[in-house]
C-alpha atoms as a PDB file:
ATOM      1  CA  UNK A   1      21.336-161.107  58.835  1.00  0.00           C
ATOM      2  CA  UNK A   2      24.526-159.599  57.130  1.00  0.00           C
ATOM      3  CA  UNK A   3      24.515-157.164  59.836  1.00  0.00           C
ATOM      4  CA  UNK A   4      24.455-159.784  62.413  1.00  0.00           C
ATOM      5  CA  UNK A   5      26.853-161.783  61.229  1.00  0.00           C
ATOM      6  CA  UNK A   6      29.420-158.916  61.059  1.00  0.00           C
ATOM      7  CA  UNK A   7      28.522-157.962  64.706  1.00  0.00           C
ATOM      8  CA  UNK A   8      29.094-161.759  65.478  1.00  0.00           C
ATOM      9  CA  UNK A   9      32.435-161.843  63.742  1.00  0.00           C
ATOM     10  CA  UNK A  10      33.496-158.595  65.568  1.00  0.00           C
ATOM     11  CA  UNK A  11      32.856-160.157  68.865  1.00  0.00           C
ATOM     12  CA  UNK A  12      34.830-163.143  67.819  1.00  0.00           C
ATOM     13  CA  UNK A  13      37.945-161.083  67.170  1.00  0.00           C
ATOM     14  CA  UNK A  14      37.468-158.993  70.218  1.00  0.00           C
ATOM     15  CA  UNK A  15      37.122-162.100  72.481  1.00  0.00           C
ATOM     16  CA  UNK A  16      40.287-163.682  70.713  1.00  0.00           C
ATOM     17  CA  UNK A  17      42.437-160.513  71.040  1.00  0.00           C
ATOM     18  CA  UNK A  18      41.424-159.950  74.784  1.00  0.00           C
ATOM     19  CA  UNK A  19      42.183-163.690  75.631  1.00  0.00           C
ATOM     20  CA  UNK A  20      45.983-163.352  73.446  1.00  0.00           C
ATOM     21  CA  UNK A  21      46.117-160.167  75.658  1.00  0.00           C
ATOM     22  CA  UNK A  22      45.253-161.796  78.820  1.00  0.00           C
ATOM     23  CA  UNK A  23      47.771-164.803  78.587  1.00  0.00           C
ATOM     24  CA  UNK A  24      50.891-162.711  77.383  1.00  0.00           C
ATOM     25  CA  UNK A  25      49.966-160.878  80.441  1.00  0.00           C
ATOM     26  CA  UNK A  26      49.858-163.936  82.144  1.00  0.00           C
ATOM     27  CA  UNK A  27      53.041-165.246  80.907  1.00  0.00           C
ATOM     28  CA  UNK A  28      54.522-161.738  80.957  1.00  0.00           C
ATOM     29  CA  UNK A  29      53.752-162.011  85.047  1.00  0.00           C
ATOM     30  CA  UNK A  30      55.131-165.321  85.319  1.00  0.00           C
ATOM     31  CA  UNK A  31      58.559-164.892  83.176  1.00  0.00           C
ATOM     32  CA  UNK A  32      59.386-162.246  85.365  1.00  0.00           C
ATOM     33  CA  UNK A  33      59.225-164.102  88.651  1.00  0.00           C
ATOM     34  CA  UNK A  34      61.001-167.022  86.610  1.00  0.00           C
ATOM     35  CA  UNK A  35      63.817-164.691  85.453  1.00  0.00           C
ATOM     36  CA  UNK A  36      64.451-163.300  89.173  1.00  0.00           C
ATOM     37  CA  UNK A  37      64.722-166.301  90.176  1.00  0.00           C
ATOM     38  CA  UNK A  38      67.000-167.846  88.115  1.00  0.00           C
ATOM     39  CA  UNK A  39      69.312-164.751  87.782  1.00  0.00           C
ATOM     40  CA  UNK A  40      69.729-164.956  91.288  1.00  0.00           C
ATOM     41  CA  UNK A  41      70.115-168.610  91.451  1.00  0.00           C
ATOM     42  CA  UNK A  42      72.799-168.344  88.691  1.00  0.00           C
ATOM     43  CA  UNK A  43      74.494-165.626  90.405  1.00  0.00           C
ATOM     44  CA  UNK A  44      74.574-167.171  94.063  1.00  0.00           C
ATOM     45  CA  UNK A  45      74.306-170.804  93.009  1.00  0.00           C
ATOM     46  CA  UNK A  46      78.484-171.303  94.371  1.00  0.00           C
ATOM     47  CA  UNK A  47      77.164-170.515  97.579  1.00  0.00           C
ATOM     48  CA  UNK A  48      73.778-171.943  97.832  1.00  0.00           C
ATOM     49  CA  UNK A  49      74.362-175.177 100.064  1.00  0.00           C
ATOM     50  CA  UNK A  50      73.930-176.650 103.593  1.00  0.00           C
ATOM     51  CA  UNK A  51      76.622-175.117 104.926  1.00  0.00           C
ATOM     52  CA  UNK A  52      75.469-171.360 103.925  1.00  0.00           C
ATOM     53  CA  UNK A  53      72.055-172.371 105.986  1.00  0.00           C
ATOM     54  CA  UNK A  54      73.407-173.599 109.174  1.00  0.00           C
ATOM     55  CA  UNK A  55      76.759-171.864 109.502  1.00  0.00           C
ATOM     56  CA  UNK A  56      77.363-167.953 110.702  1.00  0.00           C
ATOM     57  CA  UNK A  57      78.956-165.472 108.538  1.00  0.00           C
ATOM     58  CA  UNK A  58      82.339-165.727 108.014  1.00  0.00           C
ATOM     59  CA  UNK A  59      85.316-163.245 108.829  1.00  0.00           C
ATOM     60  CA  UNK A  60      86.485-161.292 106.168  1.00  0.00           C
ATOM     61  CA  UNK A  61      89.492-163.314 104.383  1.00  0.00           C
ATOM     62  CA  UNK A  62      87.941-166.432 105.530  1.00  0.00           C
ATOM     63  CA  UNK A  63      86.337-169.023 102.994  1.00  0.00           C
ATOM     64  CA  UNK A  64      82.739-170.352 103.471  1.00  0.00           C
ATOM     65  CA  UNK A  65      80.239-168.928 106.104  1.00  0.00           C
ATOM     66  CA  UNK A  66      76.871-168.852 106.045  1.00  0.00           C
ATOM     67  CA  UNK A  67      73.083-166.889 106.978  1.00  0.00           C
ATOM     68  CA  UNK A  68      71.679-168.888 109.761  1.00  0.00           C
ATOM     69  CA  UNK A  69      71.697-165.687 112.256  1.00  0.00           C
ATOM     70  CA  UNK A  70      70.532-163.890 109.390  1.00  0.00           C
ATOM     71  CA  UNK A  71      68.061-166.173 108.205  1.00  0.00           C
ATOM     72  CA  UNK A  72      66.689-166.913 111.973  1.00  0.00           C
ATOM     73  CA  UNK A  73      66.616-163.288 112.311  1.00  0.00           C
ATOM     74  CA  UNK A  74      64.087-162.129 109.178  1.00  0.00           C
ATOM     75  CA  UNK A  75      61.816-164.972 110.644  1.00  0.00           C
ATOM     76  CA  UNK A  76      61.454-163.395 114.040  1.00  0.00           C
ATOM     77  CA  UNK A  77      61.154-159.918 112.564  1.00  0.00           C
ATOM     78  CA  UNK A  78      58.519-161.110 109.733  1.00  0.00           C
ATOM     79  CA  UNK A  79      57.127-163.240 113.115  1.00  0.00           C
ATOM     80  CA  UNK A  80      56.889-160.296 115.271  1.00  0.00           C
ATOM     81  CA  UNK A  81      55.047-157.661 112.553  1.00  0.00           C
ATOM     82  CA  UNK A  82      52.347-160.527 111.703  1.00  0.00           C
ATOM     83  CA  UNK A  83      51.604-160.684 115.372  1.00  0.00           C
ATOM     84  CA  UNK A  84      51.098-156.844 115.751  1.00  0.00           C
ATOM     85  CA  UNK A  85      49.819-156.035 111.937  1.00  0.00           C
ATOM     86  CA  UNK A  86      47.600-158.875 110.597  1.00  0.00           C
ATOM     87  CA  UNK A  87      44.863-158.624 113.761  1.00  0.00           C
ATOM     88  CA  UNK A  88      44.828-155.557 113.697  1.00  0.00           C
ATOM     89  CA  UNK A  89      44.713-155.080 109.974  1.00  0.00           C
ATOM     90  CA  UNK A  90      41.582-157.805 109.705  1.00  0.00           C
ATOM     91  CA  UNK A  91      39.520-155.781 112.655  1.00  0.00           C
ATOM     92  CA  UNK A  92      40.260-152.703 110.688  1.00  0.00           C
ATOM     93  CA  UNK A  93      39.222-154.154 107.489  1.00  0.00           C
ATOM     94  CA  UNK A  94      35.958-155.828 109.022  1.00  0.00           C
ATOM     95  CA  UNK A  95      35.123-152.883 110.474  1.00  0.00           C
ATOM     96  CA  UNK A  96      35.423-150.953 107.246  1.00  0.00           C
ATOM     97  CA  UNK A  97      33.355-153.452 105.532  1.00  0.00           C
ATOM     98  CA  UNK A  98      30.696-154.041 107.993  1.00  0.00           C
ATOM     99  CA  UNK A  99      30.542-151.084 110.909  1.00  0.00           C
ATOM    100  CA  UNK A 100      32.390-148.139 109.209  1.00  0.00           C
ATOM    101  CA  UNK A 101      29.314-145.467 107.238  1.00  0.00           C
ATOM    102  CA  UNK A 102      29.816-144.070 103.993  1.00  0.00           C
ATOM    103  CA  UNK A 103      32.005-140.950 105.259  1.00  0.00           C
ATOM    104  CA  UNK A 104      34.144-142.750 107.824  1.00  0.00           C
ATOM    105  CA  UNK A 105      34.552-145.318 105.939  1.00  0.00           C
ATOM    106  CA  UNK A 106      35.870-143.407 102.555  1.00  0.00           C
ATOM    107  CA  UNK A 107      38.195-141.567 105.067  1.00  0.00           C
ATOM    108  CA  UNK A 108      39.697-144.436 106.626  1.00  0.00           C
ATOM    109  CA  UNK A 109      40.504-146.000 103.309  1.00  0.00           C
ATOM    110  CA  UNK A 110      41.823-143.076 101.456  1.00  0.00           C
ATOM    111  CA  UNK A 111      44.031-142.955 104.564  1.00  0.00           C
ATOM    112  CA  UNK A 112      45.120-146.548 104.071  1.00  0.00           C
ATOM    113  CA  UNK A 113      45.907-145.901 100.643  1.00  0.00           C
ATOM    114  CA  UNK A 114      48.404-142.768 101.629  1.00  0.00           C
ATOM    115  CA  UNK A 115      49.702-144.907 104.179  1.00  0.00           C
ATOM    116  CA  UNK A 116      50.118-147.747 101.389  1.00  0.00           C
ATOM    117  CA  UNK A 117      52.229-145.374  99.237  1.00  0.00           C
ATOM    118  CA  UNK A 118      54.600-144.174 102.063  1.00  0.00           C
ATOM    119  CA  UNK A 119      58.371-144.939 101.514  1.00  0.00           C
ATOM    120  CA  UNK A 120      59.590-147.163 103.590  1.00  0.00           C
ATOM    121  CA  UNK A 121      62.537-145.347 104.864  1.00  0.00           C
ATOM    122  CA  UNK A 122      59.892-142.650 106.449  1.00  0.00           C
ATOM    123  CA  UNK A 123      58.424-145.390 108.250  1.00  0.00           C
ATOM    124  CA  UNK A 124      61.892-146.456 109.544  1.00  0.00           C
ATOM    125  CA  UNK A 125      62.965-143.038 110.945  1.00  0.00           C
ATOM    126  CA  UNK A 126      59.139-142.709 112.333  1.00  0.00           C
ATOM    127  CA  UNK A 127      59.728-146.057 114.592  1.00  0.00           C
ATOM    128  CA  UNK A 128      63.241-144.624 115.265  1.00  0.00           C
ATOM    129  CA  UNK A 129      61.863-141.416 117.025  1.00  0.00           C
ATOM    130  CA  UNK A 130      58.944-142.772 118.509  1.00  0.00           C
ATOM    131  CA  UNK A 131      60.609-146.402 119.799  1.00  0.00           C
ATOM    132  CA  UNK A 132      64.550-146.603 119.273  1.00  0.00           C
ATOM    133  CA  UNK A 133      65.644-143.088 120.522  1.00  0.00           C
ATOM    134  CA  UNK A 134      63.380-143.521 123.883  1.00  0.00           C
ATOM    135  CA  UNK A 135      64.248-147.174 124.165  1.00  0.00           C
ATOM    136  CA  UNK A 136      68.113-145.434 123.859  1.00  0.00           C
ATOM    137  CA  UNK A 137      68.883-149.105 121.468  1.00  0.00           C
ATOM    138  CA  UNK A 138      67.920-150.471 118.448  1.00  0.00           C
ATOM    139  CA  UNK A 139      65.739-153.489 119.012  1.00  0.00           C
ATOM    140  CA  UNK A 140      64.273-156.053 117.017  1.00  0.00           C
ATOM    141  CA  UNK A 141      60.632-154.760 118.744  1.00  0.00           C
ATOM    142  CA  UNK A 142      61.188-151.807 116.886  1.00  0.00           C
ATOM    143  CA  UNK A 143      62.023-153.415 113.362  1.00  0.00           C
ATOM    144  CA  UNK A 144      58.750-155.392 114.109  1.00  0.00           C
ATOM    145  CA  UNK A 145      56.514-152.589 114.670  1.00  0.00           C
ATOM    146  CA  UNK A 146      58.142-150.728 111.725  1.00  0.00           C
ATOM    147  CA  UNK A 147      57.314-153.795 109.617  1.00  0.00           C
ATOM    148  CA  UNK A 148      53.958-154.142 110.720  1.00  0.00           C
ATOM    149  CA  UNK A 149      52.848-150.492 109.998  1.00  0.00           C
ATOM    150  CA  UNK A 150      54.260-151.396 106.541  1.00  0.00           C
ATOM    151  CA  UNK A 151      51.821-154.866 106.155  1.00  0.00           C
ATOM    152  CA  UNK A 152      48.927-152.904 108.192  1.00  0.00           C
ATOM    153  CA  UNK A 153      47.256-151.085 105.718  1.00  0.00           C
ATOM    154  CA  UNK A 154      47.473-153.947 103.091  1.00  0.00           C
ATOM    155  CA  UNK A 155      45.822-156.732 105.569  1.00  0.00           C
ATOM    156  CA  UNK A 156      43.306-154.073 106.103  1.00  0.00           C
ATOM    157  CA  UNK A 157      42.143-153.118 102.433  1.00  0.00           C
ATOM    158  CA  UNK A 158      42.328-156.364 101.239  1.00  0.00           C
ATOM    159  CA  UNK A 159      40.285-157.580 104.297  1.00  0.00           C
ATOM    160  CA  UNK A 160      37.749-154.775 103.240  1.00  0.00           C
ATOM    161  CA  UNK A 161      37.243-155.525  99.714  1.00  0.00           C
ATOM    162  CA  UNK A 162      37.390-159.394 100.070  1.00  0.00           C
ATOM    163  CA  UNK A 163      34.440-159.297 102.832  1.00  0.00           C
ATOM    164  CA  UNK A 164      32.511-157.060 100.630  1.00  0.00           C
ATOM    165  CA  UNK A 165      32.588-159.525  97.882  1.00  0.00           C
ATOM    166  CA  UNK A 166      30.533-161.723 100.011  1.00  0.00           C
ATOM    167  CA  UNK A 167      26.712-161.564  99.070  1.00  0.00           C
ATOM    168  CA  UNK A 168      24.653-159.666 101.122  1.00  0.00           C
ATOM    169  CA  UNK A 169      22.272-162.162 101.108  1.00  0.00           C
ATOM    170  CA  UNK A 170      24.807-164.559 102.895  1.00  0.00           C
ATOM    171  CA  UNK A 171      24.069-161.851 105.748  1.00  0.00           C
ATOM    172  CA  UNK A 172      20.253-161.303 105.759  1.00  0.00           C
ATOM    173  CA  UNK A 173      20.734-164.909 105.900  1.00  0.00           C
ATOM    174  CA  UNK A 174      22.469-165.319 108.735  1.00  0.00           C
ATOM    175  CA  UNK A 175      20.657-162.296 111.016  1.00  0.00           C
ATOM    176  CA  UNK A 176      17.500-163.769 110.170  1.00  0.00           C
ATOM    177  CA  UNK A 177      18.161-166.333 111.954  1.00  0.00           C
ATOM    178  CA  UNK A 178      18.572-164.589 114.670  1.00  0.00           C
ATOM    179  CA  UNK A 179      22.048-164.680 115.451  1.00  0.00           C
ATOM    180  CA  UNK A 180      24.192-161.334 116.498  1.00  0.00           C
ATOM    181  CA  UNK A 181      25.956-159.303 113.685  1.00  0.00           C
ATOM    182  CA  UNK A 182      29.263-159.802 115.069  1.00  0.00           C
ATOM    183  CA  UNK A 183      28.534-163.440 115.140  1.00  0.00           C
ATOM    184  CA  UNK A 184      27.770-162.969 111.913  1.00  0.00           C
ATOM    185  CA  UNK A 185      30.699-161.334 110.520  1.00  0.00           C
ATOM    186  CA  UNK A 186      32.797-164.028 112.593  1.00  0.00           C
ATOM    187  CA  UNK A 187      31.121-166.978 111.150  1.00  0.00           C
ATOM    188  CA  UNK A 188      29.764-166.822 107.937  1.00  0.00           C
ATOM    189  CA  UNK A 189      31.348-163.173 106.280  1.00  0.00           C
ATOM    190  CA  UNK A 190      35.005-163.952 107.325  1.00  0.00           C
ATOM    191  CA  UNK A 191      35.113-167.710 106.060  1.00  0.00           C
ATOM    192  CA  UNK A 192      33.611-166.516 102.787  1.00  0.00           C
ATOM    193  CA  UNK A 193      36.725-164.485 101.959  1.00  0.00           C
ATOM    194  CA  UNK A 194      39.180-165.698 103.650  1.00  0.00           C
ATOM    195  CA  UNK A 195      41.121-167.028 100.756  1.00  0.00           C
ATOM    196  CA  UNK A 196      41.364-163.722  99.631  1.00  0.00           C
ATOM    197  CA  UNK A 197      42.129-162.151 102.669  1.00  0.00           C
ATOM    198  CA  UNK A 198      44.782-164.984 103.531  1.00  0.00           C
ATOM    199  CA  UNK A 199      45.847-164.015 100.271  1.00  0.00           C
ATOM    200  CA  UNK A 200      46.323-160.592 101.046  1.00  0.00           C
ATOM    201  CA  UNK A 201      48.231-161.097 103.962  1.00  0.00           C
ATOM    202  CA  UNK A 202      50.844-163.410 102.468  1.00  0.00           C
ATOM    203  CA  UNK A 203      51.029-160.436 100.218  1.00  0.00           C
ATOM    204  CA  UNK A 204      51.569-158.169 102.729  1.00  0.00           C
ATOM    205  CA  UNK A 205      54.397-160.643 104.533  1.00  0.00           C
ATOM    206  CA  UNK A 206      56.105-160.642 101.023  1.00  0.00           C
ATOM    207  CA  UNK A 207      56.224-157.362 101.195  1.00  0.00           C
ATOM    208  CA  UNK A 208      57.834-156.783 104.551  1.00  0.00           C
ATOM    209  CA  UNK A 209      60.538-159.608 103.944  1.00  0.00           C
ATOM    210  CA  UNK A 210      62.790-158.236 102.089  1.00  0.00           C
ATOM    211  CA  UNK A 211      62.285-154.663 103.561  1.00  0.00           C
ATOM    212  CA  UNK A 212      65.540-153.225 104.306  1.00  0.00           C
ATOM    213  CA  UNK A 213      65.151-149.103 104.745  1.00  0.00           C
ATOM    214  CA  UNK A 214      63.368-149.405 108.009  1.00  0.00           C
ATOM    215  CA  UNK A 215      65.491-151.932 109.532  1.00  0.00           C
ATOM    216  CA  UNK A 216      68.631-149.709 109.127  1.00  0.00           C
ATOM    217  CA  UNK A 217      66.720-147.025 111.276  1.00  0.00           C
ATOM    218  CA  UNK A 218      65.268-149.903 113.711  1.00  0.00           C
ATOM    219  CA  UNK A 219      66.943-153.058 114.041  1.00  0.00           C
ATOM    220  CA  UNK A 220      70.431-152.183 112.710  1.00  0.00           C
ATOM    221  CA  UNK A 221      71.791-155.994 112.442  1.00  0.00           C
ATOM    222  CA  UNK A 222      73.849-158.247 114.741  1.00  0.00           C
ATOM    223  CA  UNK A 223      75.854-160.669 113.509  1.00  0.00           C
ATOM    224  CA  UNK A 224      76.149-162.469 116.690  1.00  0.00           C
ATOM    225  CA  UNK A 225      72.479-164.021 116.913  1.00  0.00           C
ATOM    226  CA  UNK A 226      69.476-162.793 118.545  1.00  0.00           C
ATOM    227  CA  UNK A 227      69.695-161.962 121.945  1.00  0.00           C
ATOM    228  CA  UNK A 228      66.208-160.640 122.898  1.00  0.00           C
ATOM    229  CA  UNK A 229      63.487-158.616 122.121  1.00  0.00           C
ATOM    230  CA  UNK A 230      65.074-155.384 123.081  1.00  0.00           C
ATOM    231  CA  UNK A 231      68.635-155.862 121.461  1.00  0.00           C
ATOM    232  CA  UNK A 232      69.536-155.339 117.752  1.00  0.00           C
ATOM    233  CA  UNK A 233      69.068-157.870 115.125  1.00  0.00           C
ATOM    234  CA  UNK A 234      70.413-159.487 112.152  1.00  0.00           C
ATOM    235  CA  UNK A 235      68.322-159.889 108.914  1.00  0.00           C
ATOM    236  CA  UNK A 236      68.473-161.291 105.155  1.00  0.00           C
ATOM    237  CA  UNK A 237      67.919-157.664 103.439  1.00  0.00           C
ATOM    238  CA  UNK A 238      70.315-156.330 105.806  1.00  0.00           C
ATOM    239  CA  UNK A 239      73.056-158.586 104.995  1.00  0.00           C
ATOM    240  CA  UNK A 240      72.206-158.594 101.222  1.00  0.00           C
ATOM    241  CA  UNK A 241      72.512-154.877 101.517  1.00  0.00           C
ATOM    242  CA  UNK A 242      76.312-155.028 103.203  1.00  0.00           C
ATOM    243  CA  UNK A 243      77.678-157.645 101.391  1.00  0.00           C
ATOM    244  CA  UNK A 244      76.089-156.044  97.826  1.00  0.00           C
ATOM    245  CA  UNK A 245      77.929-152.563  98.695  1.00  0.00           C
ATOM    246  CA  UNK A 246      81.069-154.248  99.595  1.00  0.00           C
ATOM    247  CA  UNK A 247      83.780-154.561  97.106  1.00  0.00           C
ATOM    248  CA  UNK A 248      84.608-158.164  97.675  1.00  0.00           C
ATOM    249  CA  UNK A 249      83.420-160.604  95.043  1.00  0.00           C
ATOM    250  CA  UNK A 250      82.755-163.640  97.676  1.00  0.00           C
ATOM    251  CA  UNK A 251      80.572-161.496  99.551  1.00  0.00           C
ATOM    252  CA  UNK A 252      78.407-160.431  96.195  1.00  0.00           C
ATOM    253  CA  UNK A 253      77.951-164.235  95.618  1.00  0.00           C
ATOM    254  CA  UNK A 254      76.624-164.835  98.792  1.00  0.00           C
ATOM    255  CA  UNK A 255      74.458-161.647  98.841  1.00  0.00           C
ATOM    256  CA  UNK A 256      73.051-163.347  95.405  1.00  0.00           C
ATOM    257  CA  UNK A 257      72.256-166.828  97.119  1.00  0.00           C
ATOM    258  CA  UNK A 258      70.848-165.013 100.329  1.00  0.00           C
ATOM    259  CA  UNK A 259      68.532-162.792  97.323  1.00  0.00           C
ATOM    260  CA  UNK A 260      67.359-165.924  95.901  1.00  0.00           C
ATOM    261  CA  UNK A 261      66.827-168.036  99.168  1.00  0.00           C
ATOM    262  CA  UNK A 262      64.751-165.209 100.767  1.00  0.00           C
ATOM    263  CA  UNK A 263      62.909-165.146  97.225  1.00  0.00           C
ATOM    264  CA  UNK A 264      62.158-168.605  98.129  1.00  0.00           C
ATOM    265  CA  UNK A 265      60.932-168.591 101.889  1.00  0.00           C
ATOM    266  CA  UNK A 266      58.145-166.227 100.654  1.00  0.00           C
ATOM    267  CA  UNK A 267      57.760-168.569  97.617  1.00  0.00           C
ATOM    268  CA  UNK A 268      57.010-171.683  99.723  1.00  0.00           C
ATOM    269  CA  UNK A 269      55.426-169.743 102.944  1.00  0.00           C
ATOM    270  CA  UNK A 270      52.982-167.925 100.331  1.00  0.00           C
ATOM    271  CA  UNK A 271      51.931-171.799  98.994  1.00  0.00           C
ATOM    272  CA  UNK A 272      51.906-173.807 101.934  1.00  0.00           C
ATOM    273  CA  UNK A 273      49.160-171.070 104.260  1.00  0.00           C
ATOM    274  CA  UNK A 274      47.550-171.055 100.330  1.00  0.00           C
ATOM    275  CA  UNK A 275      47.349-174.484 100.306  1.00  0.00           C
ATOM    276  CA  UNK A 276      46.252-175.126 103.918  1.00  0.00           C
ATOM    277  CA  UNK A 277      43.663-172.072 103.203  1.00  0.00           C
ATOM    278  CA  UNK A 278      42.006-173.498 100.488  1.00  0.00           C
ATOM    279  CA  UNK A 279      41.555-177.025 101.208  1.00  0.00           C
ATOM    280  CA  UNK A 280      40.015-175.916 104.825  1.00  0.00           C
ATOM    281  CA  UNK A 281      37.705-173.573 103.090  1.00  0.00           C
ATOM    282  CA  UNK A 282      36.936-175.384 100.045  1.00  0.00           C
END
């Protein structure tokens, strides 16, 4: 009994340490977002208004000015690599989880985790010899397909390990009654996860928003609006990046507020397809 009581007591203490571990974790996670977010709102908070939403950027020596070209332009880009990277990352991941054998599949993923890990800039100068130097411009097509090689292999992993979280039996289920397997997958595999692979993808758009390395090489900015597909385009990181290197104290305010609004168009974009997710799939 003595001996049972101690083991009792240990596992008592063990729990309690692992759950004081688990929320400073937790709140560790959470004061971090909080403190970018209000160090950047503090920072850019003189600038953050109407006006810096709707209104160009201003001439050098000018008061005022704003993002909207800028702000208009990161949507299109971010726009343009979900279109090419998230179908294309869930077929890969479904194919993984469902089609691809032990071998092919363990290859594929292991190259989706290298391709993970690549810098950024590598996948910038990549697009730029393959798209920009035969196109003879830089092109907002190219800063989307740069961007969606970078959210690619992140929609696809995530897609894999979400749909193999769904019980097998949900499967054998579903084949016995005699539907096809790709029905299958479509219709009862896919809705199972998909809060985790929606999940995953808002991940991977977070990721790509406030990429600025491969833009340089791709879309090089325009501070006169979009103008097509195949012309050069304007976006938040690029504009943070100028103004923050500049040596002009206006522009570093308004590179703050332009840090802490993008922060927040992936804050409320992440919730909202969350939100919508969830309650249709509840």
């Amino acid at each position: 009994m003595v001996s049972g009581g101690r083991t009792y007591t240990r596992r008592k203490i063990t729990n309690y340490v692992m759950l004081s571990l688990c929320g400073a974790a937790t709140l560790l996670a959470v004061g971090i977002l909080v403190l970018v977010a209000g160090y950047t709102l503090v920072k850019g908070v003189s600038f953050l208004n109407l006006e810096f939403i709707t209104q160009t950027a201003a001439p050098l020596g000018e008061p005022g000015g704003g993002m909207r070209n800028e702000i208009i332009g990161t949507l299109i880009l971010v726009s343009l690599a979900s279109v090419m990277g998230i179908p294309v990352g869930l077929l890969a991941g479904a194919y993984l989880s469902e089609y691809g054998g032990a071998r092919v599949g363990e290859a594929v993923r292991l190259v989706a985790d290298v391709l993970t890990g690549v810098p950024s800039v590598v996948t910038g100068m990549f697009v730029y010899v393959l798209v920009v130097r035969p196109m003879g411009t830089f092109s907002a097509l190219a800063g989307g397909i740069a961007l969606a090689i970078i959210m690619l292999p992140v929609v696809a992993r995530t897609t894999d390990e979400m749909m193999r979280l769904v019980p097998t039996t949900y499967r054998e289920a579903a084949l016995a009654l005699g539907i096809t397997r790709w029905r299958m997958v479509v219709s009862v595999v896919m809705p199972g996860a998909m809060v985790g692979i929606v999940t995953g993808s808002m991940l991977a758009v977070a990721r790509i928003a406030g990429e600025t390395a491969p833009l340089i090489f791709t879309a090089l900015g325009n501070r006169f609006g979009f103008a097509g597909l195949t012309q050069p385009i304007s976006a938040m990181p690029l504009q943070i990046w100028r103004y923050a290197i500049s040596p002009y104290d206006s522009w570093h305010r308004q590179a703050w507020a332009a840090s802490f609004l993008l922060v927040m168009l992936v804050f409320v974009i992440s919730l909202v397809v969350r939100w919508l997710t969830t309650k249709r799939y509840r």
